[in-house]
N, C-alpha and C. Protein backbone atom coordinates (compact mmCIF):
# COMPACT_ATOMS: atom_id res chain seq x y z
N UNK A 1 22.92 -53.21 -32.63
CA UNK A 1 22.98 -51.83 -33.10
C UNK A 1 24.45 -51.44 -33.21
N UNK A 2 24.81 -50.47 -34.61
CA UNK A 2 26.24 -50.50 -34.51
C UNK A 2 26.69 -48.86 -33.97
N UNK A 3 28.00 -48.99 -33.48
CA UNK A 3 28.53 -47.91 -32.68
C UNK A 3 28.21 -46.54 -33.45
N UNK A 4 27.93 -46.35 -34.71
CA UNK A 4 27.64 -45.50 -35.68
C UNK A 4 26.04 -45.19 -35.45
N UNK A 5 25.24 -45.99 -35.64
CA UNK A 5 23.88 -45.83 -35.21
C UNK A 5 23.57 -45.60 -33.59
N UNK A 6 24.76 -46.00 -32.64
CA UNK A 6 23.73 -45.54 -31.70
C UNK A 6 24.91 -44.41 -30.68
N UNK A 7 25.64 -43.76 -32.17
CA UNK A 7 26.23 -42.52 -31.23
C UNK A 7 25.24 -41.13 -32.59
N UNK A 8 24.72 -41.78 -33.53
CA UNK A 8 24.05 -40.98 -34.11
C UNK A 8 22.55 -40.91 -33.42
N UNK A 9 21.84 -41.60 -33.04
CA UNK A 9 20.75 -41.61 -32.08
C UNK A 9 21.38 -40.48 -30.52
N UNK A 10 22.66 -40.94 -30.44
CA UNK A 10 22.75 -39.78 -28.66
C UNK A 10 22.72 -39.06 -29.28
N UNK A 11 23.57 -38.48 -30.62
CA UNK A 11 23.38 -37.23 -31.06
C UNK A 11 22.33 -36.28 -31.24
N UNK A 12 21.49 -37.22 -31.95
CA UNK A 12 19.60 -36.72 -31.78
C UNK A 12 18.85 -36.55 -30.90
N UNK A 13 19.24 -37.64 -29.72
CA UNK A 13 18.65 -37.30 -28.52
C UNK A 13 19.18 -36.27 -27.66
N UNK A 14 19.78 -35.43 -27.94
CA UNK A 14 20.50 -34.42 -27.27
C UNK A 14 20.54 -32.86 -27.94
N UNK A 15 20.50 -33.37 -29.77
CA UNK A 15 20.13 -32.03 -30.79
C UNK A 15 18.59 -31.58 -30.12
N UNK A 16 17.73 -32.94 -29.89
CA UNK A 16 16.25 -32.49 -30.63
C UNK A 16 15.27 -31.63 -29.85
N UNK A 17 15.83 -31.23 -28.54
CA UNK A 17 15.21 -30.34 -27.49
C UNK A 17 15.48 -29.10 -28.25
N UNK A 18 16.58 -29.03 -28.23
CA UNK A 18 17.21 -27.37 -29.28
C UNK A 18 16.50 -27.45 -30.35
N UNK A 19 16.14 -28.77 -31.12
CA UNK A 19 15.80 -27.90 -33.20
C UNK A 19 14.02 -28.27 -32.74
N UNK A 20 14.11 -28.56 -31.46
CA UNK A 20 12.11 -28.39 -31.44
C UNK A 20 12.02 -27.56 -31.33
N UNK A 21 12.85 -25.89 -30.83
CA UNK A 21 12.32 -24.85 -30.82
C UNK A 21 11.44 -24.46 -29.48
N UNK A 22 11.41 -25.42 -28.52
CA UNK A 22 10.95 -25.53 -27.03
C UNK A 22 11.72 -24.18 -25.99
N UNK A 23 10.88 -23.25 -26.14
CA UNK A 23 11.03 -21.94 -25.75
C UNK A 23 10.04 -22.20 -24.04
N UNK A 24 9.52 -22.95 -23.65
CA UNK A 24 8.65 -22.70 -22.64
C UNK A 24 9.25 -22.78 -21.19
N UNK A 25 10.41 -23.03 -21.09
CA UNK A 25 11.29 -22.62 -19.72
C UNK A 25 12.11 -21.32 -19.77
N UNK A 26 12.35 -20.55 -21.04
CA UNK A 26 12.94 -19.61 -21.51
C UNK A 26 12.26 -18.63 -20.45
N UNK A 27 13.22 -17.36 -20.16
CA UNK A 27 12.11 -16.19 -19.38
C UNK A 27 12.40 -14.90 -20.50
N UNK A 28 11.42 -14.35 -20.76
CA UNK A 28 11.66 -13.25 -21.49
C UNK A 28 12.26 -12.48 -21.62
N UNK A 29 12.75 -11.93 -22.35
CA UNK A 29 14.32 -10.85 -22.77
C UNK A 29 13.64 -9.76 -21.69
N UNK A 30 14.77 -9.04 -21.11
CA UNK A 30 14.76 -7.97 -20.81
C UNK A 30 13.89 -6.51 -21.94
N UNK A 31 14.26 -6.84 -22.80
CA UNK A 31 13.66 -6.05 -23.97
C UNK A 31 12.22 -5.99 -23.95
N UNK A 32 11.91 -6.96 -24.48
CA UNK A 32 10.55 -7.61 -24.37
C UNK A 32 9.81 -7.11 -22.93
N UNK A 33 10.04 -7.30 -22.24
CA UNK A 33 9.65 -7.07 -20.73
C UNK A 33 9.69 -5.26 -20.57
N UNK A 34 10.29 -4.81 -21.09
CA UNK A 34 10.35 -2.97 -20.89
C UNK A 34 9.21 -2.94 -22.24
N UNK A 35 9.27 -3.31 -23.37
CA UNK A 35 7.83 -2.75 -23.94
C UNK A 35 6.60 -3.42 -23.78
N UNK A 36 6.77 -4.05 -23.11
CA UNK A 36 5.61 -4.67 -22.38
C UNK A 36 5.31 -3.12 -21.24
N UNK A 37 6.35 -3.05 -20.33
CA UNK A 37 5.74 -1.80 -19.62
C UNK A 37 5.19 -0.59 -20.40
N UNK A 38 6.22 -0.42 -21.48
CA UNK A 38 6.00 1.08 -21.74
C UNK A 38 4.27 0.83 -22.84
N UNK A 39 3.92 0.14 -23.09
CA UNK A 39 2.65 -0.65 -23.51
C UNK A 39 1.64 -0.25 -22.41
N UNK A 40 1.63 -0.91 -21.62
CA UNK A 40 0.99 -0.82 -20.76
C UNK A 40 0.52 0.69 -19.50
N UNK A 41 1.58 1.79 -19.71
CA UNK A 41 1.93 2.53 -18.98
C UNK A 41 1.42 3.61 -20.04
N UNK A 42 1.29 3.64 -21.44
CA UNK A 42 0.83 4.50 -22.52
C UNK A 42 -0.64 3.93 -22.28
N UNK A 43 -1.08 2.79 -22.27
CA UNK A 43 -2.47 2.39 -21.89
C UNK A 43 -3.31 3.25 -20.80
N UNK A 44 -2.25 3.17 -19.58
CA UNK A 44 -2.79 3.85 -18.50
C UNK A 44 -3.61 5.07 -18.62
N UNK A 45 -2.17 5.46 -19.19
CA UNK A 45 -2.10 7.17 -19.16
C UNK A 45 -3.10 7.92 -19.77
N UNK A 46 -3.47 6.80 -21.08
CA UNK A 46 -4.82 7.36 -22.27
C UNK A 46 -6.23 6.79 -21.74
N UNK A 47 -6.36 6.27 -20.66
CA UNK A 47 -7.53 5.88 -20.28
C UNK A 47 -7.55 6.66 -18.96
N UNK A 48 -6.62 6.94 -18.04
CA UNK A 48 -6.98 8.07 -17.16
C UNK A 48 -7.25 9.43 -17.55
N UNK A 49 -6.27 9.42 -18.71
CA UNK A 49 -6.92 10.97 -18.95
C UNK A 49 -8.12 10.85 -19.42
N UNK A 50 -9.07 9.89 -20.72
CA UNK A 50 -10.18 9.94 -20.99
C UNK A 50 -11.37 9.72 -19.82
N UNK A 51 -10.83 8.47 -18.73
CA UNK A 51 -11.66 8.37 -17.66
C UNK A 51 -11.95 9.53 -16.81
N UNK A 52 -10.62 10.19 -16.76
CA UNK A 52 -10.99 11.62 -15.84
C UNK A 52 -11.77 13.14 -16.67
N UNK A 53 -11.53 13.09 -18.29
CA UNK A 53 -12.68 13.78 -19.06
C UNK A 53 -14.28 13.67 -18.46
N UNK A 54 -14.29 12.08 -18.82
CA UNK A 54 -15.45 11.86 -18.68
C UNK A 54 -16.06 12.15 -17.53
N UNK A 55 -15.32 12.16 -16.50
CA UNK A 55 -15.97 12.48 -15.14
C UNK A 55 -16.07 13.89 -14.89
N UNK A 56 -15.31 14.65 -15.00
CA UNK A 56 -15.19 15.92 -15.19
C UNK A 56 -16.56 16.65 -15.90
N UNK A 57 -16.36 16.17 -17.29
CA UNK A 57 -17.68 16.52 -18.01
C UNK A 57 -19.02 16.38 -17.58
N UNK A 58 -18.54 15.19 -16.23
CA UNK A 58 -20.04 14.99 -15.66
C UNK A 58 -20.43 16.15 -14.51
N UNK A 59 -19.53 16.57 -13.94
CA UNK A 59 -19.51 17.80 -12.83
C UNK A 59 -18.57 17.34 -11.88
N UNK A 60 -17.96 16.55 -12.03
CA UNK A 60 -16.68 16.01 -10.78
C UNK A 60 -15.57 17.10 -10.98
N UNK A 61 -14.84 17.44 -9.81
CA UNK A 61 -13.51 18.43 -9.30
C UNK A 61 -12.48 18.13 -10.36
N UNK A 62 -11.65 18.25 -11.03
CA UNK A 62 -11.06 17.55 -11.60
C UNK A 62 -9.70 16.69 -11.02
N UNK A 63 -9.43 16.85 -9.56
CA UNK A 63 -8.56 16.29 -8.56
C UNK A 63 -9.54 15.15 -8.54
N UNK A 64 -10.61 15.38 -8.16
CA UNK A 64 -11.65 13.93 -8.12
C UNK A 64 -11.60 12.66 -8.64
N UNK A 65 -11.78 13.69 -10.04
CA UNK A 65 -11.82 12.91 -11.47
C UNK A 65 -11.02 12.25 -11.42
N UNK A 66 -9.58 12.58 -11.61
CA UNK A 66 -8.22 11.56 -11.51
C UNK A 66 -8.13 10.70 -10.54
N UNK A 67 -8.30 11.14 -9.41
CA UNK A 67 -8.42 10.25 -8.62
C UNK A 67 -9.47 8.82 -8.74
N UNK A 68 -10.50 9.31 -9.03
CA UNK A 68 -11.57 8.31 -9.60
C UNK A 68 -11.07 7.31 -10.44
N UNK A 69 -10.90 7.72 -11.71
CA UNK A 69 -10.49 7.14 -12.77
C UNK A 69 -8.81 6.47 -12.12
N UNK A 70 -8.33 6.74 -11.47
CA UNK A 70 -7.01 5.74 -10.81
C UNK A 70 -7.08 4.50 -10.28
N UNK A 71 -8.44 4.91 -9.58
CA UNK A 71 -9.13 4.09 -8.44
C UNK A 71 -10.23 2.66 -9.61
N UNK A 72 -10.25 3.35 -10.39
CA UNK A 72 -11.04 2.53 -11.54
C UNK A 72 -10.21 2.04 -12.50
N UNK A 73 -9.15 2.57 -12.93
CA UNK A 73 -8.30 1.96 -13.48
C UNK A 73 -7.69 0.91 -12.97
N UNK A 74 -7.31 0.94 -11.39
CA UNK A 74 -6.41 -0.71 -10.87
C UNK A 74 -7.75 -1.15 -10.69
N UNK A 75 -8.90 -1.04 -10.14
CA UNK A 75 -9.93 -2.24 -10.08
C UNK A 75 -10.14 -2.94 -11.45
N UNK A 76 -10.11 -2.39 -12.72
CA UNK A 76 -10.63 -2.83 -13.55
C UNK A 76 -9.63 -3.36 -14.52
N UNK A 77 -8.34 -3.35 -13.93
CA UNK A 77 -6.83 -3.61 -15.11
C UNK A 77 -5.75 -4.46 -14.02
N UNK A 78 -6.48 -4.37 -12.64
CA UNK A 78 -5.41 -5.51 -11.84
C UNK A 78 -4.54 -6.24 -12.61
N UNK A 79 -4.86 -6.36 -13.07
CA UNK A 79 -3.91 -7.98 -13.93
C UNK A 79 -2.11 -7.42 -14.49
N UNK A 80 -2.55 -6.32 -14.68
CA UNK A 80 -1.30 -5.42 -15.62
C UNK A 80 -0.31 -5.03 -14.59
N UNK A 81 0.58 -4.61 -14.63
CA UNK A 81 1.89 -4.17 -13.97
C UNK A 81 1.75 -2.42 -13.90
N UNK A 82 0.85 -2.11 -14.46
CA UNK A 82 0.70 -0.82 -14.65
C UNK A 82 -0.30 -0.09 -13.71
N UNK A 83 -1.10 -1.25 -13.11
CA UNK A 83 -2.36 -1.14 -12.18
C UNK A 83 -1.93 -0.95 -10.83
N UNK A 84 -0.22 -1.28 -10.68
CA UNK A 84 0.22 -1.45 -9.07
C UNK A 84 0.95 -0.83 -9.12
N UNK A 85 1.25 0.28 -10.33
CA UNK A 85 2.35 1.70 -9.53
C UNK A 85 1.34 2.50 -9.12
C-alpha cells in the first residue's frame, strides 16, 4: 500500500464519524431543552385549567378542583419535567 493511499484511508478513518452525521453522544442545546419546558409547562397549564373546569362543573370547591386536577396531572404525565414542579 502506498504512503498516499494509506494516509488517505487515516484521513477517512478519522473524517467519517463527523460526515456520518452521528449525533447520538451529542446532549441537547440549551435552546432546545428550554422549549421543550416552555412546551410542556403551556401543556400543564391548559389541562389544569380544563381538568379543574371539569371538576368544578361537576360540584367540586374550586380550590379542590385544582388541586385534583394537579394531583392527576403528575399521576398521569410523570414522565414530563413539568409533572415534578
Amino acid at each position: 500500500m502506498s504512503a498516499h493511499s494509506r494516509c488517505s484511508l487515516a484521513l477517512l478513518l478519522v473524517l467519517l464519524p463527523a460526515l456520518a452525521g452521528c449525533t447520538a453522544f451529542k446532549k441537547r442545546p440549551a435552546e432546545a431543552q428550554a422549549i421543550t419546558t416552555q412546551v410542556e409547562e403551556s401543556f400543564k397549564l391548559r389541562w389544569v385549567e380544563r381538568r379543574t373546569a371539569e371538576l368544578s362543573g361537576q360540584g367540586v370547591a374550586q380550590d379542590e378542583a385544582r388541586r385534583r386536577a394537579l394531583v392527576e396531572f403528575r399521576e398521569k404525565y410523570e414522565f414530563t419535567g413539568a409533572a415534578h414542579e
